[in-house]
N, C-alpha and C. Protein backbone atom coordinates (compact mmCIF):
# COMPACT_ATOMS: atom_id res chain seq x y z
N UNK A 1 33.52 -69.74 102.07
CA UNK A 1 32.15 -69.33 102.28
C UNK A 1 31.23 -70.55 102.27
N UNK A 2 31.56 -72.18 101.58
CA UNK A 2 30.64 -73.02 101.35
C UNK A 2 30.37 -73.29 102.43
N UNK A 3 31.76 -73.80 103.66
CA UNK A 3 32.01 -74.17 104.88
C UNK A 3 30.86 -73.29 105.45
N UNK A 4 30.86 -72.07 105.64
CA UNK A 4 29.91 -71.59 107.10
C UNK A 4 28.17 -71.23 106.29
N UNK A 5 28.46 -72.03 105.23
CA UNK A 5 26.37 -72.18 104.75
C UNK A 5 26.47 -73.40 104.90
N UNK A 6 27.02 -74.53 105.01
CA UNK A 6 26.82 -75.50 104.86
C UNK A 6 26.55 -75.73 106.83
N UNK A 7 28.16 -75.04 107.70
CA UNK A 7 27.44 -75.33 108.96
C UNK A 7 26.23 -74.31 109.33
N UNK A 8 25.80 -73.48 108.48
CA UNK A 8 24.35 -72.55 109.03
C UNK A 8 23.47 -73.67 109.23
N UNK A 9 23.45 -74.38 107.92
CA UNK A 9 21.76 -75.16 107.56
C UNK A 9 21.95 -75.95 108.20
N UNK A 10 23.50 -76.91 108.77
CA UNK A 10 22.93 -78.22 109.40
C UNK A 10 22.66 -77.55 110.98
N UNK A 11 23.14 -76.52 111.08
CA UNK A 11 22.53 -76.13 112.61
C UNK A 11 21.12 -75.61 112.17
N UNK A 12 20.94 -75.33 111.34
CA UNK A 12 19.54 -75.01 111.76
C UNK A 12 17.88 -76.32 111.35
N UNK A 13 19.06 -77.04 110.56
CA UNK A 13 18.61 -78.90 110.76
C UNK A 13 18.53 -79.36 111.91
N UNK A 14 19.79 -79.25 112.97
CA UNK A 14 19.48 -79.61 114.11
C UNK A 14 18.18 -79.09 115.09
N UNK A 15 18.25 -77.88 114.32
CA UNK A 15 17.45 -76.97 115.69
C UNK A 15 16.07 -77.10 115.07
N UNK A 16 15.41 -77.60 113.97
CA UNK A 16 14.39 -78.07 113.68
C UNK A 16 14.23 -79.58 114.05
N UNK A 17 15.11 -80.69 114.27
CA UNK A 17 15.18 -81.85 114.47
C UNK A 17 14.67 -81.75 115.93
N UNK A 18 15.70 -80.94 117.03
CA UNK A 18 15.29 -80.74 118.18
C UNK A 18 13.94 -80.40 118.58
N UNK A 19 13.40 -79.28 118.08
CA UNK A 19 12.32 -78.71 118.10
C UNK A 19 11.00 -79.44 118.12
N UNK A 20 10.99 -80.65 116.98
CA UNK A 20 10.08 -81.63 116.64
C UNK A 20 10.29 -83.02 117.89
N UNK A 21 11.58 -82.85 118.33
CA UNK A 21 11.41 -83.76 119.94
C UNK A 21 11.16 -83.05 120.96
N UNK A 22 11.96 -82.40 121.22
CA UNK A 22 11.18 -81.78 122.09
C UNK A 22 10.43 -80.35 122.26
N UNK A 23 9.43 -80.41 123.16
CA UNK A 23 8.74 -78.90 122.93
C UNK A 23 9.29 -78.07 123.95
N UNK A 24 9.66 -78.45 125.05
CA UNK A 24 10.55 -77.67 125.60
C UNK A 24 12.10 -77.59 126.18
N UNK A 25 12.56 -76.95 124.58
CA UNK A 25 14.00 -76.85 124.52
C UNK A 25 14.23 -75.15 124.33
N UNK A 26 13.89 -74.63 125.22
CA UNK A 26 14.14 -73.25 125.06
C UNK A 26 15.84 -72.82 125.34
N UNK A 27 16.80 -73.42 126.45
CA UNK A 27 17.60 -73.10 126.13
C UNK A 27 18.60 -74.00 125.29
N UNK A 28 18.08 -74.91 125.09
CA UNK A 28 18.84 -75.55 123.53
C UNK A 28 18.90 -74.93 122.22
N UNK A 29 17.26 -73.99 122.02
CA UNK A 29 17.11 -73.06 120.94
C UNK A 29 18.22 -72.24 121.13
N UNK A 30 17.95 -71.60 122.35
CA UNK A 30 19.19 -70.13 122.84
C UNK A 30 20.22 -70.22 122.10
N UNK A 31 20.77 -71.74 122.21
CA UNK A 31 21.80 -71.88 122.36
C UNK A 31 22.33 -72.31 120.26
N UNK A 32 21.45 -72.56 119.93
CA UNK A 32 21.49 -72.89 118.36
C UNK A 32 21.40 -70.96 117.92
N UNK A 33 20.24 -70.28 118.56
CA UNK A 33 20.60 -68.79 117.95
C UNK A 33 21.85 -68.17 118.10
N UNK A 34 22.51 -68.60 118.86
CA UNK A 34 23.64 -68.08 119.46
C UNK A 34 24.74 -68.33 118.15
N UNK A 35 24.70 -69.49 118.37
CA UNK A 35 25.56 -70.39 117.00
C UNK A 35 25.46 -69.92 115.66
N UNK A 36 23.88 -69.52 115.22
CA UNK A 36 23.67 -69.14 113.90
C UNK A 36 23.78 -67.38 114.00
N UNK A 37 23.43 -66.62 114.90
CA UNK A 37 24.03 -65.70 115.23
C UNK A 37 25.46 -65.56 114.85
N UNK A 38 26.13 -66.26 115.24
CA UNK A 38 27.79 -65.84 115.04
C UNK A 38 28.21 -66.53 113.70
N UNK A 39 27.70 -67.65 112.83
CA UNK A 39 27.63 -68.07 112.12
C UNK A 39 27.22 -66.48 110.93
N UNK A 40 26.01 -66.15 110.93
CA UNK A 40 25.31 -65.01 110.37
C UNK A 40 26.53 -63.94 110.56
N UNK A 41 27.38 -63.71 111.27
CA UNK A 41 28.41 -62.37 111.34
C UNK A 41 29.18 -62.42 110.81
N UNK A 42 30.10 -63.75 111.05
CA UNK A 42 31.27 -64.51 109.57
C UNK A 42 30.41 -64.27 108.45
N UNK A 43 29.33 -64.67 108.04
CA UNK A 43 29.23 -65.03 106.59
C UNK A 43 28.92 -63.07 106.28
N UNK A 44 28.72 -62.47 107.22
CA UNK A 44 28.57 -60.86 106.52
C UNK A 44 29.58 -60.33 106.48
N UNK A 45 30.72 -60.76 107.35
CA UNK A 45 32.12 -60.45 107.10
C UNK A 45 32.61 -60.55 105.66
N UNK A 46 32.69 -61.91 105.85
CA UNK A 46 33.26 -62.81 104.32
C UNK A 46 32.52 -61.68 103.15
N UNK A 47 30.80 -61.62 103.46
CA UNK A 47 30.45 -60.90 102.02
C UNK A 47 31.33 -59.17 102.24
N UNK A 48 31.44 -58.75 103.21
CA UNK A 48 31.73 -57.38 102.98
C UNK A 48 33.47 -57.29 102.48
N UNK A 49 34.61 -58.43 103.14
CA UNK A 49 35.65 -58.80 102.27
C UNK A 49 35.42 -58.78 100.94
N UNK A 50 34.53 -59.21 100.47
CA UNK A 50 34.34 -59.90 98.92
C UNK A 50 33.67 -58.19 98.51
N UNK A 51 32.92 -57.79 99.25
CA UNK A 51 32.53 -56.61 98.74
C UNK A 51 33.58 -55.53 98.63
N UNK A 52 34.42 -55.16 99.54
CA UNK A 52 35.63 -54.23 99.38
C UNK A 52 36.17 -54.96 98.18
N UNK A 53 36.83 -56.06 97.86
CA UNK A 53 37.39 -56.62 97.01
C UNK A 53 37.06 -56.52 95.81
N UNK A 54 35.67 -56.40 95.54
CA UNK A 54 35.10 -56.03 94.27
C UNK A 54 34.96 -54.42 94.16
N UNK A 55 34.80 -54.25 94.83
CA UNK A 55 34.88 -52.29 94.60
C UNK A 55 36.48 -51.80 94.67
N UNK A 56 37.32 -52.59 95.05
CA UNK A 56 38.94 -52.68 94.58
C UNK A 56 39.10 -53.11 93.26
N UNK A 57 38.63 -53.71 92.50
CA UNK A 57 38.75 -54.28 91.53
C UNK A 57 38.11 -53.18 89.84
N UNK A 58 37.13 -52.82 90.75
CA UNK A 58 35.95 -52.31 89.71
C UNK A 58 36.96 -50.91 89.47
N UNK A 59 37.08 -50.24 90.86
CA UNK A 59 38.03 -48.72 90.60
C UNK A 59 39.23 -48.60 89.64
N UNK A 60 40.20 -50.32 89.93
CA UNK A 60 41.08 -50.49 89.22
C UNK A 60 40.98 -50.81 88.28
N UNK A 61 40.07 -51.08 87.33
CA UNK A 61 39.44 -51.40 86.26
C UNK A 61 38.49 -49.68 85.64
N UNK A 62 38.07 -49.02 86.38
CA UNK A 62 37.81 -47.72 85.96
C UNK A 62 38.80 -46.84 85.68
N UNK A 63 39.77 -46.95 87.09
CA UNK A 63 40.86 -46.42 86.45
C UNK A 63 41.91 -46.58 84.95
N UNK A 64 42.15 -47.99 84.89
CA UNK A 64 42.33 -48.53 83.45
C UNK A 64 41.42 -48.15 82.53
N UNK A 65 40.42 -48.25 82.72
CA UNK A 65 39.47 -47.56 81.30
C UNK A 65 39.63 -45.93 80.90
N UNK A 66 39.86 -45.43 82.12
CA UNK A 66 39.81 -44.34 81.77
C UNK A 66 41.42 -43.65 81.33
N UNK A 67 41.96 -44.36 81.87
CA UNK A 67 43.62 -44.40 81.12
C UNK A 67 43.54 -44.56 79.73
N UNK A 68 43.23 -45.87 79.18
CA UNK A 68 42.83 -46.40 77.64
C UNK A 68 42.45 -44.90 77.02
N UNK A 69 41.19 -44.62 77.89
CA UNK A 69 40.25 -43.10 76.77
C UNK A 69 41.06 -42.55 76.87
N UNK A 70 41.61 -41.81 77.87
CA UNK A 70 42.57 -40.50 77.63
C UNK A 70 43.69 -41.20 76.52
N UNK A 71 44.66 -41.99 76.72
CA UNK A 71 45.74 -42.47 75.38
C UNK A 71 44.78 -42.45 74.18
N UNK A 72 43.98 -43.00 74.07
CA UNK A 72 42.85 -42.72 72.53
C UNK A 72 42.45 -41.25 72.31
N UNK A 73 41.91 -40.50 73.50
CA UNK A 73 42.37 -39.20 72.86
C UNK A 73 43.04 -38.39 72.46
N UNK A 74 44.27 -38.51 73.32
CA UNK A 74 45.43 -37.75 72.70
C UNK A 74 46.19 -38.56 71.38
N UNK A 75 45.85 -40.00 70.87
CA UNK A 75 46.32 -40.06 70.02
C UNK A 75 45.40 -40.25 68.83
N UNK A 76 43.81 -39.82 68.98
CA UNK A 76 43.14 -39.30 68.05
C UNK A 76 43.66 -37.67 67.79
N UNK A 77 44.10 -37.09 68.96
CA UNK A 77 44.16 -35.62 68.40
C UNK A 77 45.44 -35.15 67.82
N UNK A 78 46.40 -36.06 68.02
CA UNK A 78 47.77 -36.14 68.08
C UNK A 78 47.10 -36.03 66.01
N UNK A 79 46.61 -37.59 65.88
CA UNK A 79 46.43 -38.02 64.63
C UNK A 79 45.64 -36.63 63.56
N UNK A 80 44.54 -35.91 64.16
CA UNK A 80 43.79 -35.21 63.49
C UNK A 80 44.95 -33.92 63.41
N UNK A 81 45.75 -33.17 64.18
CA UNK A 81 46.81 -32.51 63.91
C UNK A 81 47.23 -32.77 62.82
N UNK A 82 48.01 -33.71 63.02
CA UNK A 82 48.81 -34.49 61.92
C UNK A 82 48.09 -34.19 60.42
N UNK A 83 47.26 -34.80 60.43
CA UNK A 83 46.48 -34.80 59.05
C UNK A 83 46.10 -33.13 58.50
N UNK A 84 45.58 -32.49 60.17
CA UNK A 84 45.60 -31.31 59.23
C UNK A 84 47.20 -30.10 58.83
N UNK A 85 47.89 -30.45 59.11
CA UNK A 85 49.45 -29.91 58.78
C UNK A 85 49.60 -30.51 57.49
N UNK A 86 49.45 -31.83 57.41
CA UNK A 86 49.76 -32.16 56.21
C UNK A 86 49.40 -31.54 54.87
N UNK A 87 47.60 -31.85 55.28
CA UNK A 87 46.95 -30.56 54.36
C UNK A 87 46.87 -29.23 54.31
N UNK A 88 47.56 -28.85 55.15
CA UNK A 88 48.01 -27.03 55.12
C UNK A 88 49.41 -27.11 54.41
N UNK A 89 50.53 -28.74 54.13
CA UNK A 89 51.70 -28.19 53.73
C UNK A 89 51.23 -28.88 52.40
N UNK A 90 49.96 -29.55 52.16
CA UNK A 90 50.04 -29.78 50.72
C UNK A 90 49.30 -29.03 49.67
N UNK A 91 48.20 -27.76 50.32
CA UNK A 91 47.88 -26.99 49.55
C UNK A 91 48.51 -26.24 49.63
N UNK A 92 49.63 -25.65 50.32
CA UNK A 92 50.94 -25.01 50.28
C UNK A 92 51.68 -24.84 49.01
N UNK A 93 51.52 -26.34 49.13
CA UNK A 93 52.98 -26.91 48.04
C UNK A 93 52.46 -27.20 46.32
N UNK A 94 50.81 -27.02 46.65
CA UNK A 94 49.91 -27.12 45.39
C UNK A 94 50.28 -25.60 45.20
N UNK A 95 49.58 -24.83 45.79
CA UNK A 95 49.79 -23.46 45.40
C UNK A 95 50.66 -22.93 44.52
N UNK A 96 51.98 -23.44 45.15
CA UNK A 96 53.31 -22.76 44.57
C UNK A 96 53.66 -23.59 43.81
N UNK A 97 52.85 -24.43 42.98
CA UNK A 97 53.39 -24.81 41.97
C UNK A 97 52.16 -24.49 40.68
N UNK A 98 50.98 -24.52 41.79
CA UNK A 98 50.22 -23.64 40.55
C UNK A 98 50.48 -22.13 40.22
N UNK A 99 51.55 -21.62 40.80
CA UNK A 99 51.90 -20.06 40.58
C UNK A 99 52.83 -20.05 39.59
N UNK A 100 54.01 -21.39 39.96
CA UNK A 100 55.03 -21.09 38.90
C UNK A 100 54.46 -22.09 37.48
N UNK A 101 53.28 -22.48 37.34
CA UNK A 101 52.84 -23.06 36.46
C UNK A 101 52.01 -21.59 35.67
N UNK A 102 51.52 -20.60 36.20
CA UNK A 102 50.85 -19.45 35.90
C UNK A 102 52.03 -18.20 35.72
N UNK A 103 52.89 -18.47 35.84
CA UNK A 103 54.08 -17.85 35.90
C UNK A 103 54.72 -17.98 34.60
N UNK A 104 54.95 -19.64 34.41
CA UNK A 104 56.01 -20.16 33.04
C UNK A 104 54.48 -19.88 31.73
N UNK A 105 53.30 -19.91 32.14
CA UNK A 105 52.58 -19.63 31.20
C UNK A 105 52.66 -17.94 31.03
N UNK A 106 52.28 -17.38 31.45
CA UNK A 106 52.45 -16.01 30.98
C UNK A 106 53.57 -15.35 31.00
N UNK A 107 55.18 -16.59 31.11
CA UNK A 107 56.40 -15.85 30.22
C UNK A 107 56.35 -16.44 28.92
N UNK A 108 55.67 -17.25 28.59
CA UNK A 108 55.59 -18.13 27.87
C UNK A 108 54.53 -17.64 26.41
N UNK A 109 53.41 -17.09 26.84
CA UNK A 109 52.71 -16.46 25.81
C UNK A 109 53.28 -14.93 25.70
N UNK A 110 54.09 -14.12 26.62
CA UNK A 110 54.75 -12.88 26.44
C UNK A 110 56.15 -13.19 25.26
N UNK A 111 56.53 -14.68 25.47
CA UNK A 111 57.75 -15.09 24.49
C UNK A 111 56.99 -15.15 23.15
N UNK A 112 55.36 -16.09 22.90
CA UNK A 112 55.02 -16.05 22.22
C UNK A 112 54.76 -14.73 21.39
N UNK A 113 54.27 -13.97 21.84
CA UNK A 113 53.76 -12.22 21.65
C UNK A 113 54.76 -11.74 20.73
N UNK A 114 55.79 -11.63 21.78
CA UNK A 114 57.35 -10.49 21.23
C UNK A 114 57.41 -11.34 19.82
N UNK A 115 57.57 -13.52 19.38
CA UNK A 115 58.58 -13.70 18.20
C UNK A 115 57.36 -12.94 17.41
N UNK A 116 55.88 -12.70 17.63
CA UNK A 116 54.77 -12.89 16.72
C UNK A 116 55.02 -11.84 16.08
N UNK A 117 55.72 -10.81 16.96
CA UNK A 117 55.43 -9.10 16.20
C UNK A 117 56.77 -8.66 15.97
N UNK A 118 58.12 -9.64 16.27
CA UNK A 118 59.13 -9.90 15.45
C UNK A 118 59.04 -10.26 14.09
N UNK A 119 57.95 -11.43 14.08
CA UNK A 119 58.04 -11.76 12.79
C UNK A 119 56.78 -11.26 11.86
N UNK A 120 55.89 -10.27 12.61
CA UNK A 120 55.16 -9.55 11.77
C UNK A 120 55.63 -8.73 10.61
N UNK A 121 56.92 -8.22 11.73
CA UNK A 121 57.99 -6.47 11.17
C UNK A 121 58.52 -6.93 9.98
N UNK A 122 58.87 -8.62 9.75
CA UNK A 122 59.86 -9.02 8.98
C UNK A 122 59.66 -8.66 7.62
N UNK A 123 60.60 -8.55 6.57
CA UNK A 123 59.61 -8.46 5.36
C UNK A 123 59.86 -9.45 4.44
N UNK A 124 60.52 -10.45 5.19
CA UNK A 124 61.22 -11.60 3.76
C UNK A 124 59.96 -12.90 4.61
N UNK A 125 59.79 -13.73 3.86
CA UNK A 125 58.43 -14.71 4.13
C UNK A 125 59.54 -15.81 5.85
N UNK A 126 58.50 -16.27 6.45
CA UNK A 126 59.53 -17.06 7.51
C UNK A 126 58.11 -17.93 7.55
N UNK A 127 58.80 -19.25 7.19
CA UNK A 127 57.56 -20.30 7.84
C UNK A 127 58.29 -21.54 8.47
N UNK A 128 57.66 -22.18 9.53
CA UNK A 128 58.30 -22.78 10.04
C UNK A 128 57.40 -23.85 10.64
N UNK A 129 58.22 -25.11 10.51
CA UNK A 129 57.41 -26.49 10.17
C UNK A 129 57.77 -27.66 11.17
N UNK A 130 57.11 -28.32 11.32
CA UNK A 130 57.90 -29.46 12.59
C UNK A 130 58.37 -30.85 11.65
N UNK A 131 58.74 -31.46 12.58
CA UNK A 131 59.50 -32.78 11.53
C UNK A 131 58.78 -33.64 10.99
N UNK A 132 57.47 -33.46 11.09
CA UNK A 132 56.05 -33.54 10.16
C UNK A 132 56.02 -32.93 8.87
N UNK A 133 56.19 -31.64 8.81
CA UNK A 133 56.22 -31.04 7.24
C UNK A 133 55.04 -29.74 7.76
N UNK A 134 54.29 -30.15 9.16
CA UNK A 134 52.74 -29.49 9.64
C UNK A 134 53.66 -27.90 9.96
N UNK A 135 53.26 -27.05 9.30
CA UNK A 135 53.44 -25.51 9.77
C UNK A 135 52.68 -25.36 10.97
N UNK A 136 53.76 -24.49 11.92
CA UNK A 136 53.12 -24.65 13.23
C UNK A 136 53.25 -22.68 13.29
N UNK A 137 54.26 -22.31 12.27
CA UNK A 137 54.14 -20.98 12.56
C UNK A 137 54.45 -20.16 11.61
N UNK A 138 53.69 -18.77 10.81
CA UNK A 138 54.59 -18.39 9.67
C UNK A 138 54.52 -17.06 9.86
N UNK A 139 54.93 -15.74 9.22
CA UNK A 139 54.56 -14.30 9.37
C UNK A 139 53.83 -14.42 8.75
N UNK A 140 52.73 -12.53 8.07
CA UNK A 140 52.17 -12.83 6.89
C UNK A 140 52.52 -12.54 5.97
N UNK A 141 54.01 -12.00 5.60
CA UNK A 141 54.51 -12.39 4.34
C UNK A 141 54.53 -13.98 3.71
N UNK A 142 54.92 -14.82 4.86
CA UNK A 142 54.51 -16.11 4.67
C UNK A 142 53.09 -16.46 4.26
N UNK A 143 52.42 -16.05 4.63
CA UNK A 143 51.03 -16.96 4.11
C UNK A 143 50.82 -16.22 2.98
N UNK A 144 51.28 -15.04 2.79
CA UNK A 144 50.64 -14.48 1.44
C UNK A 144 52.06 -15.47 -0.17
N UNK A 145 53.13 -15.69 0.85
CA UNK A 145 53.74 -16.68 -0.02
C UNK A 145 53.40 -18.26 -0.74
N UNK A 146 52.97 -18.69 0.87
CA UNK A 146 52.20 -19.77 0.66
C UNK A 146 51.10 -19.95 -0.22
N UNK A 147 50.39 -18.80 -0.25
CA UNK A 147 49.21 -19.08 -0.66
C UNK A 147 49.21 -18.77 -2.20
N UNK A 148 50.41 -18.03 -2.84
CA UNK A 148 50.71 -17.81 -4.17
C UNK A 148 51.33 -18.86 -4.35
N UNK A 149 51.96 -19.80 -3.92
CA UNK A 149 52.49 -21.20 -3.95
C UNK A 149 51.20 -22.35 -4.40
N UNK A 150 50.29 -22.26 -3.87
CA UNK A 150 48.81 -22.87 -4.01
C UNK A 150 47.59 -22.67 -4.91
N UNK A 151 48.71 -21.01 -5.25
CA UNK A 151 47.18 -20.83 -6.67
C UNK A 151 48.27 -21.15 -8.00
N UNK A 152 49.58 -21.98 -7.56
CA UNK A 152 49.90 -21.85 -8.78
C UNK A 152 50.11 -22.96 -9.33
N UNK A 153 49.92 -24.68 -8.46
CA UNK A 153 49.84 -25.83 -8.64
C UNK A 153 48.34 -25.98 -9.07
């Protein structure tokens, strides 16, 4: 493209050089429009090459962008799936362990219940102590033992 601006201007150097010698060069002008004429058609060629070329470029470059977004969306949604399964299999898995946690507790105070009114029925004293000496459990024949144990020290 430098080539046919560079021969535009010196033809149209010439055709001002001419012009200033002589005043009548009408078909010498002709003949310089002619030149910059066809000169002027190459260089709109060349730009409309360069112009397809860039609107080849730009599409293939839109197209790539818009490739990129779509892979980012499906692997944002791919990702937000993901996350929410996880949290549907981990309040799942909370659940059922807060059930058998509500479960071992109320076999657990029903075990408590039954020794309590086992050892209500009893009639001989039962107290029972951890490897502390701390009573953790007695009937109340027991405490009424205990406690005649205490008025008598």
């Amino acid at each position: 493209m430098g080539p046919l601006v560079k021969a535009r201007l010196t033809l149209l150097k010439a055709s001002v050089e001419l012009h200033q010698r002589t005043r009548d060069d009408r078909k010498q002008q002709d003949a310089f429009n002619d030149q910059s004429t066809r000169l002027a058609t190459q260089l709109t060629e060349l730009i409309d090459i360069f112009d397809h070329a860039e609107r080849g470029l730009l599409q293939q470059q839109s197209a790539a962008a818009q490739a990129s977004y779509q892979r980012g969306t499906r692997i944002n949604a791919f990702l937000g799936v993901s996350v929410f399964l996880f949290l549907i299999l981990t309040v799942g898995f909370l659940n059922r362990e807060l059930s058998r946690r509500e479960k071992a507790e109320r076999s657990s105070a029903e075990q408590k219940e039954l020794l309590q009114s086992i050892l209500d029925s009893c009639s001989d004293a039962v107290i029972v102590a951890d490897t502390s000496g701390k009573i953790i459990l007695r009937n109340p024949v027991g405490m009424r033992y205990n406690a005649a144990l205490l008025r008598k020290k």
